[in-house]
PDB file of N, CA and C in Angstrom:
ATOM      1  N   UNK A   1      43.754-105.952  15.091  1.00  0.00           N
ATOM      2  CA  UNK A   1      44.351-104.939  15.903  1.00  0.00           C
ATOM      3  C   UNK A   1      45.723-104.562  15.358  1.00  0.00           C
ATOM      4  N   UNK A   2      46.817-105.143  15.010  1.00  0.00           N
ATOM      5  CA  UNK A   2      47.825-105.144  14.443  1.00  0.00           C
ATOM      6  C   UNK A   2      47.677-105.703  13.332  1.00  0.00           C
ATOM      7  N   UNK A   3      48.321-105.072  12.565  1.00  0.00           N
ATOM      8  CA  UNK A   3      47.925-105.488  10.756  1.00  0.00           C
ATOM      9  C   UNK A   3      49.666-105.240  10.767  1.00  0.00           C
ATOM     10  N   UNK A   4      50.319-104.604  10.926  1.00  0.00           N
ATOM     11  CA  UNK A   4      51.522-104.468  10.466  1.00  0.00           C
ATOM     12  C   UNK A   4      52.475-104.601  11.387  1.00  0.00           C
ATOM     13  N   UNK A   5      54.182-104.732  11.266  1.00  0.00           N
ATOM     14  CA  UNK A   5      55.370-104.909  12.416  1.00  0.00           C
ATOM     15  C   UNK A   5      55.185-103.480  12.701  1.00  0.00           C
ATOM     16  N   UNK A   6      54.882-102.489  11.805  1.00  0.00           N
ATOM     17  CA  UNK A   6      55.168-100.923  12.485  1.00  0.00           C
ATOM     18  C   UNK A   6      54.086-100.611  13.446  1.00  0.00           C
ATOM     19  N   UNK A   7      52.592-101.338  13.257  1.00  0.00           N
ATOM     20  CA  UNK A   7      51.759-100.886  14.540  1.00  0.00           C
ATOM     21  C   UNK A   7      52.034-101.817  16.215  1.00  0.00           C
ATOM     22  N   UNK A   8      53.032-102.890  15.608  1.00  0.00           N
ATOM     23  CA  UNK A   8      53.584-103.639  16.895  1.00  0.00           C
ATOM     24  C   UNK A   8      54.924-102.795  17.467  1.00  0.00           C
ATOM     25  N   UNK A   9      55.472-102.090  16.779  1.00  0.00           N
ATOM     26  CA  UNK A   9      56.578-101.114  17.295  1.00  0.00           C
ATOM     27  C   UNK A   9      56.102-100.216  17.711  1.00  0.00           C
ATOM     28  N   UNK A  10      54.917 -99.321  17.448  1.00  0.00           N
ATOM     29  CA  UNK A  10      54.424 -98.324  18.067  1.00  0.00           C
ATOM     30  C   UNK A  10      53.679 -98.282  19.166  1.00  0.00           C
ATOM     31  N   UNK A  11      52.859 -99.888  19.473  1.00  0.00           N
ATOM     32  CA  UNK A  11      52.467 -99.576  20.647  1.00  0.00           C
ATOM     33  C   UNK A  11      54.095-100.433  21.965  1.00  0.00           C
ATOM     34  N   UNK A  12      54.794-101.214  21.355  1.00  0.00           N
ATOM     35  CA  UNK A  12      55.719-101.063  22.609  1.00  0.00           C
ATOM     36  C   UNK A  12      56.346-100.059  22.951  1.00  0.00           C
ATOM     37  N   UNK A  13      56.865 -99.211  21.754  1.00  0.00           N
ATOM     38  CA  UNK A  13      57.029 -97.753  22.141  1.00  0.00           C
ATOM     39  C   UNK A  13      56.277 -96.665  23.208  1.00  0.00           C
ATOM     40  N   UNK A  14      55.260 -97.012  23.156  1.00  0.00           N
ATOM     41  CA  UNK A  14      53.948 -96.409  23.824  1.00  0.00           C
ATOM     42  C   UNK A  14      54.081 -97.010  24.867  1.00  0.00           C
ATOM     43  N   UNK A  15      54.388 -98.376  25.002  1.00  0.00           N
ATOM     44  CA  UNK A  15      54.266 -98.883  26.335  1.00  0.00           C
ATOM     45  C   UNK A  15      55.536 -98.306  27.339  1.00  0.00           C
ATOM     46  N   UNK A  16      57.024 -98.776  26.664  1.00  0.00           N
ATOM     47  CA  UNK A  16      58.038 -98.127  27.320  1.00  0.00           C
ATOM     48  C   UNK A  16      57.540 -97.112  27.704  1.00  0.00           C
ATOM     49  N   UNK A  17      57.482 -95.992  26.708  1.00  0.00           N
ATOM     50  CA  UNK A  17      57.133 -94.668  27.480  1.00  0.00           C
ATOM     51  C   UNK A  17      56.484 -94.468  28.443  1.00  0.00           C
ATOM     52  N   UNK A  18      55.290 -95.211  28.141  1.00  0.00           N
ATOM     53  CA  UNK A  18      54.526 -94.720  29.376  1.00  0.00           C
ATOM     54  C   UNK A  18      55.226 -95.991  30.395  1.00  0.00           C
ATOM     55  N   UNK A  19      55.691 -96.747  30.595  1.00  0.00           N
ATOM     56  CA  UNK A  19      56.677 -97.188  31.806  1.00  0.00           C
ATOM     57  C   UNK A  19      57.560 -96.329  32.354  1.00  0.00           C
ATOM     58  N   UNK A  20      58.392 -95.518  31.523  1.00  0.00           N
ATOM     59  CA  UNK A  20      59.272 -95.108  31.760  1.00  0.00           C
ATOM     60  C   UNK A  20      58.850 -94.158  32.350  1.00  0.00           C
ATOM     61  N   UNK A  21      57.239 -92.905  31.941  1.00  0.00           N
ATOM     62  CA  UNK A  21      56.741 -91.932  32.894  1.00  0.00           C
ATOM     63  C   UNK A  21      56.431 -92.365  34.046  1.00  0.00           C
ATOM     64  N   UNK A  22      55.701 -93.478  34.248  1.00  0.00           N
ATOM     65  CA  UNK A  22      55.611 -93.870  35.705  1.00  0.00           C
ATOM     66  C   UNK A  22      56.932 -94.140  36.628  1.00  0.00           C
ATOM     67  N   UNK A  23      58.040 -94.134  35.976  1.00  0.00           N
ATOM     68  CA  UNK A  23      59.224 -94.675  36.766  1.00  0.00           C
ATOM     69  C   UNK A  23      59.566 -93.297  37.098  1.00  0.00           C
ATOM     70  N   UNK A  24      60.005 -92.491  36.553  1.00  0.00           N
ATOM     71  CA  UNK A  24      60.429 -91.221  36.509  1.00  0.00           C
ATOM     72  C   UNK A  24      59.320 -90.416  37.571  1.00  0.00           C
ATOM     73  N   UNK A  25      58.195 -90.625  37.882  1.00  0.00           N
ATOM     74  CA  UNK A  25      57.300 -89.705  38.322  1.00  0.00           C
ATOM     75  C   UNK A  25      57.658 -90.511  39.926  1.00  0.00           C
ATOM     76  N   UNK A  26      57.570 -92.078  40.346  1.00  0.00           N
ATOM     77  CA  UNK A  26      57.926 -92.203  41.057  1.00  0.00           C
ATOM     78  C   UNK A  26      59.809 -91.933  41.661  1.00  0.00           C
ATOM     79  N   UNK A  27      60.351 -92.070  40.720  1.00  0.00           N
ATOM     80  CA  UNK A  27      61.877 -91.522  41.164  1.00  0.00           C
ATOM     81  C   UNK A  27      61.716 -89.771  41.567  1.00  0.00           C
ATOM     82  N   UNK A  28      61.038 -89.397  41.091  1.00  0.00           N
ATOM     83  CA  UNK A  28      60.965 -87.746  41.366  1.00  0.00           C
ATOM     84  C   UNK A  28      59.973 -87.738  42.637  1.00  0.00           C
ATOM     85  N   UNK A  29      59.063 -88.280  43.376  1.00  0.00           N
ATOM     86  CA  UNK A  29      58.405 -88.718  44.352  1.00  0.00           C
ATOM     87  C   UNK A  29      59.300 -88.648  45.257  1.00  0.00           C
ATOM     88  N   UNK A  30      60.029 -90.309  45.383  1.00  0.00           N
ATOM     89  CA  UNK A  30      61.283 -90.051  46.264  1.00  0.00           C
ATOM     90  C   UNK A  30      62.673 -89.284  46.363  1.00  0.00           C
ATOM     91  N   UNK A  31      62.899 -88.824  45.582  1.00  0.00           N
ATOM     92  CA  UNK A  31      63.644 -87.529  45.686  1.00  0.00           C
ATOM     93  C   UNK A  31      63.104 -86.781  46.279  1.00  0.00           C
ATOM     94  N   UNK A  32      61.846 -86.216  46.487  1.00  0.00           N
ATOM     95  CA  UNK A  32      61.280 -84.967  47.031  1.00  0.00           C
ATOM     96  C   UNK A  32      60.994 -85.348  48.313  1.00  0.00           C
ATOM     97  N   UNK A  33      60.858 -86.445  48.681  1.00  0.00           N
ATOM     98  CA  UNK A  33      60.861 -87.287  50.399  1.00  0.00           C
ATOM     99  C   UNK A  33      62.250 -87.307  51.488  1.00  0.00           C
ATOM    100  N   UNK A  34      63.155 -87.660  50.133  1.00  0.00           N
ATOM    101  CA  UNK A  34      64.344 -87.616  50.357  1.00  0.00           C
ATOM    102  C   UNK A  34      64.887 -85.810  50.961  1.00  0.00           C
ATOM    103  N   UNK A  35      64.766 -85.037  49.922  1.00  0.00           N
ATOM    104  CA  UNK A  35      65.316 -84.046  50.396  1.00  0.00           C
ATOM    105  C   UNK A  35      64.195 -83.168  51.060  1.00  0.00           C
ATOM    106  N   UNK A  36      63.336 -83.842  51.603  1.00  0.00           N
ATOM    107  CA  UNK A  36      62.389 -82.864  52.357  1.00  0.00           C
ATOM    108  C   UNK A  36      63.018 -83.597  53.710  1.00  0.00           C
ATOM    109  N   UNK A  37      63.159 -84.887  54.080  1.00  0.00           N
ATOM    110  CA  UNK A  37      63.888 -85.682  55.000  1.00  0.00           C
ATOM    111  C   UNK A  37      65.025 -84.687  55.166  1.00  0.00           C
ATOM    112  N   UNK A  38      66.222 -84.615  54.380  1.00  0.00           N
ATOM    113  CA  UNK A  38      67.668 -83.866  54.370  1.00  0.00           C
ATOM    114  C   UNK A  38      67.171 -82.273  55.149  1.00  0.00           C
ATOM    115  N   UNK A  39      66.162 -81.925  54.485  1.00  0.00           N
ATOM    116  CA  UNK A  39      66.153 -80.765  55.218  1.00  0.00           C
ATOM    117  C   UNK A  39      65.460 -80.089  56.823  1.00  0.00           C
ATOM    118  N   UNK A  40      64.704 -81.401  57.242  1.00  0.00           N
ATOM    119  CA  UNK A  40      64.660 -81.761  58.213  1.00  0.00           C
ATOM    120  C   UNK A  40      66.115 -82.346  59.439  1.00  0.00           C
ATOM    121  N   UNK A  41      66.936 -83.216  58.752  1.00  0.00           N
ATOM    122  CA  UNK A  41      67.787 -83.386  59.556  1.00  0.00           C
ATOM    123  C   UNK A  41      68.613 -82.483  59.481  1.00  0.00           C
ATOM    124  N   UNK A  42      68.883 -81.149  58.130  1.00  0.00           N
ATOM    125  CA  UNK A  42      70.082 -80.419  58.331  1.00  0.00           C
ATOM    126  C   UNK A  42      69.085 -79.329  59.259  1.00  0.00           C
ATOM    127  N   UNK A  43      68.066 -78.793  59.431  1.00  0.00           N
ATOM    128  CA  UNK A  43      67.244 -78.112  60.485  1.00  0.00           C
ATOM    129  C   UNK A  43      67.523 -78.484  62.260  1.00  0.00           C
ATOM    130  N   UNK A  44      67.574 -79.800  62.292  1.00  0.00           N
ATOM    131  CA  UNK A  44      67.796 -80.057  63.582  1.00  0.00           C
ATOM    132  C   UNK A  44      69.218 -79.701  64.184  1.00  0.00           C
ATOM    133  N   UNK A  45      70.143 -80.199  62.599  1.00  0.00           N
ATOM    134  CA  UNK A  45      71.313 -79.922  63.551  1.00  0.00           C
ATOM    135  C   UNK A  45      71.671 -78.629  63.505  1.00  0.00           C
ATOM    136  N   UNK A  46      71.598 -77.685  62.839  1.00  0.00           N
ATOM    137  CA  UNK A  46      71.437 -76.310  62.804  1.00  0.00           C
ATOM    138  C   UNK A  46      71.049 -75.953  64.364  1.00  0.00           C
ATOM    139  N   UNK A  47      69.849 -76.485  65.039  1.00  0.00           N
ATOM    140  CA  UNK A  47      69.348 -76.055  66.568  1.00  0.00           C
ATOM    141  C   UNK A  47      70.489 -76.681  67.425  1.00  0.00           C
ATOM    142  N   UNK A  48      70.745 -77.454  67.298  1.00  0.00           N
ATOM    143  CA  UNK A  48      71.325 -78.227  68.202  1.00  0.00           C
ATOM    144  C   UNK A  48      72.888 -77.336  67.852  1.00  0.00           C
ATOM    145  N   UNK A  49      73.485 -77.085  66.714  1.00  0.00           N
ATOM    146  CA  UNK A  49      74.544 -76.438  67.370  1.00  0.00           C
ATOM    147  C   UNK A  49      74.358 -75.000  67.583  1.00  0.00           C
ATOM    148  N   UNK A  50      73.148 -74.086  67.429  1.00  0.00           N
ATOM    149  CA  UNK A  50      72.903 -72.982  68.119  1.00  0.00           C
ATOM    150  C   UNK A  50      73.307 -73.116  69.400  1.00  0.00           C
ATOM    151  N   UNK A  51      72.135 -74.408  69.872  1.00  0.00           N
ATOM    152  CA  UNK A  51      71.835 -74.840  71.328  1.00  0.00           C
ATOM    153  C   UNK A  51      73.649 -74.934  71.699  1.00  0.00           C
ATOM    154  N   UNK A  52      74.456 -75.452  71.188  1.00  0.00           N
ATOM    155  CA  UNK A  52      75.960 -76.103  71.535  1.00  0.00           C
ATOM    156  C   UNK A  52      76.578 -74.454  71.589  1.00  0.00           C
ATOM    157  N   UNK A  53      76.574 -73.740  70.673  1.00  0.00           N
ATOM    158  CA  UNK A  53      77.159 -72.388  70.652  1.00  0.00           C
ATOM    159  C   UNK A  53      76.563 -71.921  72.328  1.00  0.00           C
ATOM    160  N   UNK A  54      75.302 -71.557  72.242  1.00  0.00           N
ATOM    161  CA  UNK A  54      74.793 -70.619  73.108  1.00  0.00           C
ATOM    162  C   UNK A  54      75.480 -71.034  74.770  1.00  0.00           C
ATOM    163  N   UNK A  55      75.697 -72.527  74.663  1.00  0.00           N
ATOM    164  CA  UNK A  55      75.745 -72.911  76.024  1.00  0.00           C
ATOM    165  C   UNK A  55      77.279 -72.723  76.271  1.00  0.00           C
ATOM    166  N   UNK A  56      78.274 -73.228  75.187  1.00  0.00           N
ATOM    167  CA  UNK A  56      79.902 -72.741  75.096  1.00  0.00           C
ATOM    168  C   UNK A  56      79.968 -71.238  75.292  1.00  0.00           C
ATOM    169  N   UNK A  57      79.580 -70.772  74.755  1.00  0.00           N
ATOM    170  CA  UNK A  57      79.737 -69.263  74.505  1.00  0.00           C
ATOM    171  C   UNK A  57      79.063 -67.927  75.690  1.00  0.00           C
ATOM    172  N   UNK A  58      78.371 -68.401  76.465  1.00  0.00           N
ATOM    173  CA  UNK A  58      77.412 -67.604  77.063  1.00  0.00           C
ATOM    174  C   UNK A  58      78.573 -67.636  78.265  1.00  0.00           C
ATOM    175  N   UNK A  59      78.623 -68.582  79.178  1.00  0.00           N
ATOM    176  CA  UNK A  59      79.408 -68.736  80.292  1.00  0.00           C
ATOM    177  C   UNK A  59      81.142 -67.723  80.052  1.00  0.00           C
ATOM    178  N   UNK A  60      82.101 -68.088  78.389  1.00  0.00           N
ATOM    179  CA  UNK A  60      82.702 -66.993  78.306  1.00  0.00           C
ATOM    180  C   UNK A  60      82.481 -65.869  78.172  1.00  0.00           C
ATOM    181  N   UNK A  61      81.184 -65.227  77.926  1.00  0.00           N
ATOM    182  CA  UNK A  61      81.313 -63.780  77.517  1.00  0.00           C
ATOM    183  C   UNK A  61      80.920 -63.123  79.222  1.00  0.00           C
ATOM    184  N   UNK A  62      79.883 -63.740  79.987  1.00  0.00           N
ATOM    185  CA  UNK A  62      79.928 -63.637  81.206  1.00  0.00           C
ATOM    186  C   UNK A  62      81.460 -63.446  81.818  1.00  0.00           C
ATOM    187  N   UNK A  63      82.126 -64.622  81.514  1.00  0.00           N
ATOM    188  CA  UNK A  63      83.250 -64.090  81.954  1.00  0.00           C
ATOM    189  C   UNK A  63      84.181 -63.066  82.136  1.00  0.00           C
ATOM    190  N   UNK A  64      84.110 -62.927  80.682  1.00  0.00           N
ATOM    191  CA  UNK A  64      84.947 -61.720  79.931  1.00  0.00           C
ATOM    192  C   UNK A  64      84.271 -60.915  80.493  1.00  0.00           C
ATOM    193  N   UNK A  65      83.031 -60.552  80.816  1.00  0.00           N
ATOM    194  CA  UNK A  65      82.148 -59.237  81.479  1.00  0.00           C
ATOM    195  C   UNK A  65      82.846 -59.146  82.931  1.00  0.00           C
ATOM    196  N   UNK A  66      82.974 -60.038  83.614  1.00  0.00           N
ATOM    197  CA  UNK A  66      83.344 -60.133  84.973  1.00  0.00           C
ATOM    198  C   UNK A  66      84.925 -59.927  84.794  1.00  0.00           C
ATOM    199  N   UNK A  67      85.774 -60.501  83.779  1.00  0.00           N
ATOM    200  CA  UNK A  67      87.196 -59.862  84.006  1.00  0.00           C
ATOM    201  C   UNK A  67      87.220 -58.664  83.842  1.00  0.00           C
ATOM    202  N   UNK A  68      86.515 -57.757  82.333  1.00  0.00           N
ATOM    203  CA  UNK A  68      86.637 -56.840  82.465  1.00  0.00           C
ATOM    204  C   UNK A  68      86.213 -55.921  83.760  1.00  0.00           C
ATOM    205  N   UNK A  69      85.021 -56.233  84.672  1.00  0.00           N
ATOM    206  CA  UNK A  69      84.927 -55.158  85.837  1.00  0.00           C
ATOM    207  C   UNK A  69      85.682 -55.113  86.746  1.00  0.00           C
ATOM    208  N   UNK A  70      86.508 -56.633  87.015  1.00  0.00           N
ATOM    209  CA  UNK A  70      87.300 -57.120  88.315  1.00  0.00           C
ATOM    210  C   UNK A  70      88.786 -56.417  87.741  1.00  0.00           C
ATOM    211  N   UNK A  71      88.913 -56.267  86.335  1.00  0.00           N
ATOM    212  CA  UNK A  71      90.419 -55.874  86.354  1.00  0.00           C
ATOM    213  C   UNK A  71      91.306 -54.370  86.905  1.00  0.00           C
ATOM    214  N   UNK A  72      90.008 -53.409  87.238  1.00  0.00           N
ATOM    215  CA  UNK A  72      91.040 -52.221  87.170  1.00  0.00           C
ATOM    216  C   UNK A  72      91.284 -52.484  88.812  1.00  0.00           C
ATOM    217  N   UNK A  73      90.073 -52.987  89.832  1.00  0.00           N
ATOM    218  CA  UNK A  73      90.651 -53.381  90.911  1.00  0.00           C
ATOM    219  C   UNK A  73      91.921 -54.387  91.596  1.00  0.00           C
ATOM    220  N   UNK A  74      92.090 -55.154  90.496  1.00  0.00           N
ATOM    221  CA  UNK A  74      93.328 -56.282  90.280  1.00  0.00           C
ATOM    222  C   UNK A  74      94.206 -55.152  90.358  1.00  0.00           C
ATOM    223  N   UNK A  75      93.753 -54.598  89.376  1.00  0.00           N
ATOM    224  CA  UNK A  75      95.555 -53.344  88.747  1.00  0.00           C
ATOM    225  C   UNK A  75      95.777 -52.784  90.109  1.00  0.00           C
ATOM    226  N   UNK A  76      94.772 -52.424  90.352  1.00  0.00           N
ATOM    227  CA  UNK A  76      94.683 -51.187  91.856  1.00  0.00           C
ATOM    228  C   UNK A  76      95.526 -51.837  93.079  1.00  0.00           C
ATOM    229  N   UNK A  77      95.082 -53.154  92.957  1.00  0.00           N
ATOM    230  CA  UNK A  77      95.721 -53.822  94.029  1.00  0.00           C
ATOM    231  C   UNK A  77      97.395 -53.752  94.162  1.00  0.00           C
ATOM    232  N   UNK A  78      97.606 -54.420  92.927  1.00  0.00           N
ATOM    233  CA  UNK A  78      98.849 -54.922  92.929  1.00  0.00           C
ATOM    234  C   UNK A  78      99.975 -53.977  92.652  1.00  0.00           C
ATOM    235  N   UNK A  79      99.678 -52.588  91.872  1.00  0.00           N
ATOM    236  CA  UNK A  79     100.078 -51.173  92.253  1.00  0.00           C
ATOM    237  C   UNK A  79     100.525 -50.512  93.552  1.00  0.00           C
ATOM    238  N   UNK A  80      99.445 -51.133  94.388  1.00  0.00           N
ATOM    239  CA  UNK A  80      99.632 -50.770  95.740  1.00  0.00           C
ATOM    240  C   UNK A  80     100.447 -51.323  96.434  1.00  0.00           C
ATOM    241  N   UNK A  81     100.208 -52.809  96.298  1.00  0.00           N
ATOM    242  CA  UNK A  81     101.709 -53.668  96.796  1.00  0.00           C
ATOM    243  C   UNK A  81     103.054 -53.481  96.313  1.00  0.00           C
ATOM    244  N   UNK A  82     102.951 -53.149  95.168  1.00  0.00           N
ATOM    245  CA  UNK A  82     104.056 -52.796  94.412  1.00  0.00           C
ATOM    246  C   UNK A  82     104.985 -51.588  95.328  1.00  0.00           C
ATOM    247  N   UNK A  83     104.435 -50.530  95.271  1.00  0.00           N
ATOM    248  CA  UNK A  83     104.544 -49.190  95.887  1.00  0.00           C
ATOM    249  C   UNK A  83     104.627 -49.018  97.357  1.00  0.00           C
ATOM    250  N   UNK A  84     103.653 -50.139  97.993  1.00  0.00           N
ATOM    251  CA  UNK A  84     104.437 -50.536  99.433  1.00  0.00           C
ATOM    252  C   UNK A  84     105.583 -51.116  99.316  1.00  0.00           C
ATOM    253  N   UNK A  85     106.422 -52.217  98.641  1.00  0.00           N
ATOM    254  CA  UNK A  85     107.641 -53.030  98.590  1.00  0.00           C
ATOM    255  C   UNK A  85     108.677 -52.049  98.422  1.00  0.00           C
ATOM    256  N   UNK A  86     108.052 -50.980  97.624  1.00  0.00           N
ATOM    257  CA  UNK A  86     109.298 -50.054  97.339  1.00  0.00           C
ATOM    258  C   UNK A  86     109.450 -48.744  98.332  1.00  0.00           C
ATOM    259  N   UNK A  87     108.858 -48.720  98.920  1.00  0.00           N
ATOM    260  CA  UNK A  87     109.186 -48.039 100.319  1.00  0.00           C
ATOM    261  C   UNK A  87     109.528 -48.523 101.489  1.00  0.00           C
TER     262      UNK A  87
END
C-alpha cells in the first residue's frame, strides 16, 4: 500500500483535509443555528419594543388630542375672568 514516505504524506494530507472539511462544515452548521437563533431573539425584541412604544406613546398623543380641543375653551375662560377683574 505504501511503497514510499511521499505516498505516507499524501494520504495524511488527505486525511487532514478531509478532517478539516468536516470541521469547517460543522463550524458553518453552527453558525447558521447561531444566527438564525440571533435573529429570532433580535425579532422578539423588535415586538416587544413596538409593543413598549405603542403603549408609552398612544395614551400621549390621546392626550395631546384632548389638550388641543380643551385649549381654546381654557383661553375662553380665563379671558373672561381676566376682563371681569378689570371692570
Amino acid at each position: 500500500m505504501f511503497e514510499t514516505s511521499q505516498d505516507i504524506l499524501n494520504m495524511s494530507l488527505a486525511i487532514g483535509f478531509a478532517i478539516l472539511v468536516v470541521f469547517l462544515c460543522i463550524a458553518l452548521f453552527y453558525l447558521t443555528m447561531v444566527l438564525r437563533d440571533a435573529s429570532k431573539v433580535t425579532g422578539t425584541v423588535k415586538n416587544m419594543i413596538e409593543k413598549t412604544q405603542r403603549v408609552l406613546l398612544e395614551p400621549l398623543r390621546m392626550m395631546d388630542y384632548v389638550v388641543d380641543k380643551v385649549k381654546p375653551y381654557v383661553e375662553g375662560f380665563i379671558e373672561r375672568k381676566l376682563n371681569k377683574k378689570k371692570k
